[in-house]
Protein backbone atom coordinates (compact mmCIF):
# COMPACT_ATOMS: atom_id res chain seq x y z
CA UNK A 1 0.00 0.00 0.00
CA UNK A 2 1.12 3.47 -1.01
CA UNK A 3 0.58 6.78 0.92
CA UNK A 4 0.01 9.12 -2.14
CA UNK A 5 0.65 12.28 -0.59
CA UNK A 6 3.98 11.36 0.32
CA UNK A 7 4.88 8.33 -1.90
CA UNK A 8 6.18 5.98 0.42
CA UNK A 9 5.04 2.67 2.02
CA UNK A 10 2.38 2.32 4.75
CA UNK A 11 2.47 -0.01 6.96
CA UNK A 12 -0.96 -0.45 7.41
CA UNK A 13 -0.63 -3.73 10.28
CA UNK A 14 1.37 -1.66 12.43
CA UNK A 15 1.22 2.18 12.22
CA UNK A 16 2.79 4.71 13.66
CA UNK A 17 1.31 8.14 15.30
CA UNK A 18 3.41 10.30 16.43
CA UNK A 19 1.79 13.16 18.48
CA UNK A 20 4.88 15.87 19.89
CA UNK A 21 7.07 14.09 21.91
CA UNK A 22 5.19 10.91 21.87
CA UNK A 23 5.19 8.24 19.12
CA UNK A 24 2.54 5.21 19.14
CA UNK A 25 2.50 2.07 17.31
CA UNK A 26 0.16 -0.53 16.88
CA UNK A 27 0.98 -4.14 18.61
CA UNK A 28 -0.48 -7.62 19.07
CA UNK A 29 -1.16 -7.94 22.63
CA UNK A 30 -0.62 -6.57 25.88
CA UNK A 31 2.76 -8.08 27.63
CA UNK A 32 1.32 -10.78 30.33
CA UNK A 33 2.26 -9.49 33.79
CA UNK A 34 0.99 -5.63 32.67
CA UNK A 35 -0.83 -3.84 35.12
CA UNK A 36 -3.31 -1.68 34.80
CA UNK A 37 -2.85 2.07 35.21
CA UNK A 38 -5.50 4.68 36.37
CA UNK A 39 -5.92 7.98 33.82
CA UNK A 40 -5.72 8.52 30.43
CA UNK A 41 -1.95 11.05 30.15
CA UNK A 42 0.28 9.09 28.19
CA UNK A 43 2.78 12.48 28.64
CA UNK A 44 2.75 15.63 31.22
CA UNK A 45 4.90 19.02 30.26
CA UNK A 46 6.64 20.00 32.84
CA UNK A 47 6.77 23.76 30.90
CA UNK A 48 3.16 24.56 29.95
CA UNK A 49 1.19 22.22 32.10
CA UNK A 50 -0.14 20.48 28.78
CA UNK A 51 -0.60 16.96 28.68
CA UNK A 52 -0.37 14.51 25.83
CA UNK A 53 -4.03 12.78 26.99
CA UNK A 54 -6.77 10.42 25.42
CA UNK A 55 -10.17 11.11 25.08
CA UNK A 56 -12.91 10.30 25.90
CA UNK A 57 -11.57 7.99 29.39
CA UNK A 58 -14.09 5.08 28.93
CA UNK A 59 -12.81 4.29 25.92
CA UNK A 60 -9.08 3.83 26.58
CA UNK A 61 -6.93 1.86 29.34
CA UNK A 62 -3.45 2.52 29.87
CA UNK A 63 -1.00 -0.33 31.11
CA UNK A 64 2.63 -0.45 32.27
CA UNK A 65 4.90 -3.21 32.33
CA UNK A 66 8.01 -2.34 33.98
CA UNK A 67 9.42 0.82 32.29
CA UNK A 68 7.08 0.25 29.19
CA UNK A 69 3.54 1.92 28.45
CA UNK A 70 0.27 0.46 26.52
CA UNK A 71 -2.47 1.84 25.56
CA UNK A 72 -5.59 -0.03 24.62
CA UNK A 73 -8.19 1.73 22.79
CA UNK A 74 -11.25 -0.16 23.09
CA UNK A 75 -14.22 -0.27 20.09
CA UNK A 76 -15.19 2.95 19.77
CA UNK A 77 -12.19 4.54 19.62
CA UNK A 78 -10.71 7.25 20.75
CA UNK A 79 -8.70 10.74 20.73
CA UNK A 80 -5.17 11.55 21.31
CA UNK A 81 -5.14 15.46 22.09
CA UNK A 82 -2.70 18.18 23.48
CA UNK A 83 -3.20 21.95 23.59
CA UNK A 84 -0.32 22.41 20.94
CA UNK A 85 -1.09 19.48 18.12
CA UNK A 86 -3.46 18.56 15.99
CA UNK A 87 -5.83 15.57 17.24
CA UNK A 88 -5.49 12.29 16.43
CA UNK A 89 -7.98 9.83 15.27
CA UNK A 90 -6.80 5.93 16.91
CA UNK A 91 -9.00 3.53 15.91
CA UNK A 92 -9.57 0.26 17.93
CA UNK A 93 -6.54 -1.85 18.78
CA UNK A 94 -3.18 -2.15 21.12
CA UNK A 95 -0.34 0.68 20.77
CA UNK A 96 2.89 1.11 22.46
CA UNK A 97 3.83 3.96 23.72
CA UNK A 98 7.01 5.70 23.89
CA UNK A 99 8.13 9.00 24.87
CA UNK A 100 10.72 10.86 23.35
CA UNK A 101 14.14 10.85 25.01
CA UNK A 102 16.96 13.31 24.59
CA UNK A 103 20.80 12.68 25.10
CA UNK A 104 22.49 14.58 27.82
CA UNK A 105 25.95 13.69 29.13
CA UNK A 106 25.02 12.35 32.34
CA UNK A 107 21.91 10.31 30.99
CA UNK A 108 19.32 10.25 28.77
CA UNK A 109 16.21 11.94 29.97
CA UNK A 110 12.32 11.63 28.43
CA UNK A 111 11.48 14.96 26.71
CA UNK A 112 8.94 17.17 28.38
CA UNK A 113 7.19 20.03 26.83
């Protein structure tokens, strides 16, 4: 499958979102041993206060297994919003999350807005 606009491949089993300083991509399944986490912020910024949320809450949960986030959007979908991007549409399914990280010479440290 093409994406005209740009001409280049899709990968339509397993795309990619990526939303600021946080990226998604579609997986399988949930890790076993995940737990479940309470709210809908995948990201906070520490600068403006904005958060890199998904709406509306009943539609979503968000898991953790060890250092790694999940986010299941259940059938109806849902919203991935932030006062400073456009929205994005996720349609049903399992998505990693990841949060961006930036080199420093002590560490590497997530990106926050």
């Amino acid at each position: 499958m093409l994406n005209h606009r740009q001409n280049s491949p899709v990968n339509s089993a397993n795309p990619l979102y990526r939303h600021g300083d946080v990226l998604l991509r579609r997986i399988g399944t949930i890790p076993n041993h995940a737990q479940k986490r309470i709210g809908t912020v995948l990201a906070h910024g520490e600068v403006t206060g904005h958060s890199h949320r998904v709406q509306p809450s009943h539609a979503v949960q968000l898991w953790a297994h060890g250092n790694e986030m999940f986010l299941e959007v259940k059938q109806t979908g849902a919203t991935l919003i932030h006062e400073e991007h456009r929205a994005i549409e996720l349609p049903p399914g399992i998505y990693r999350v990841w949060k961006q990280r930036e080199y420093r010479p002590d560490a590497y440290v997530e990106v926050e807005d």
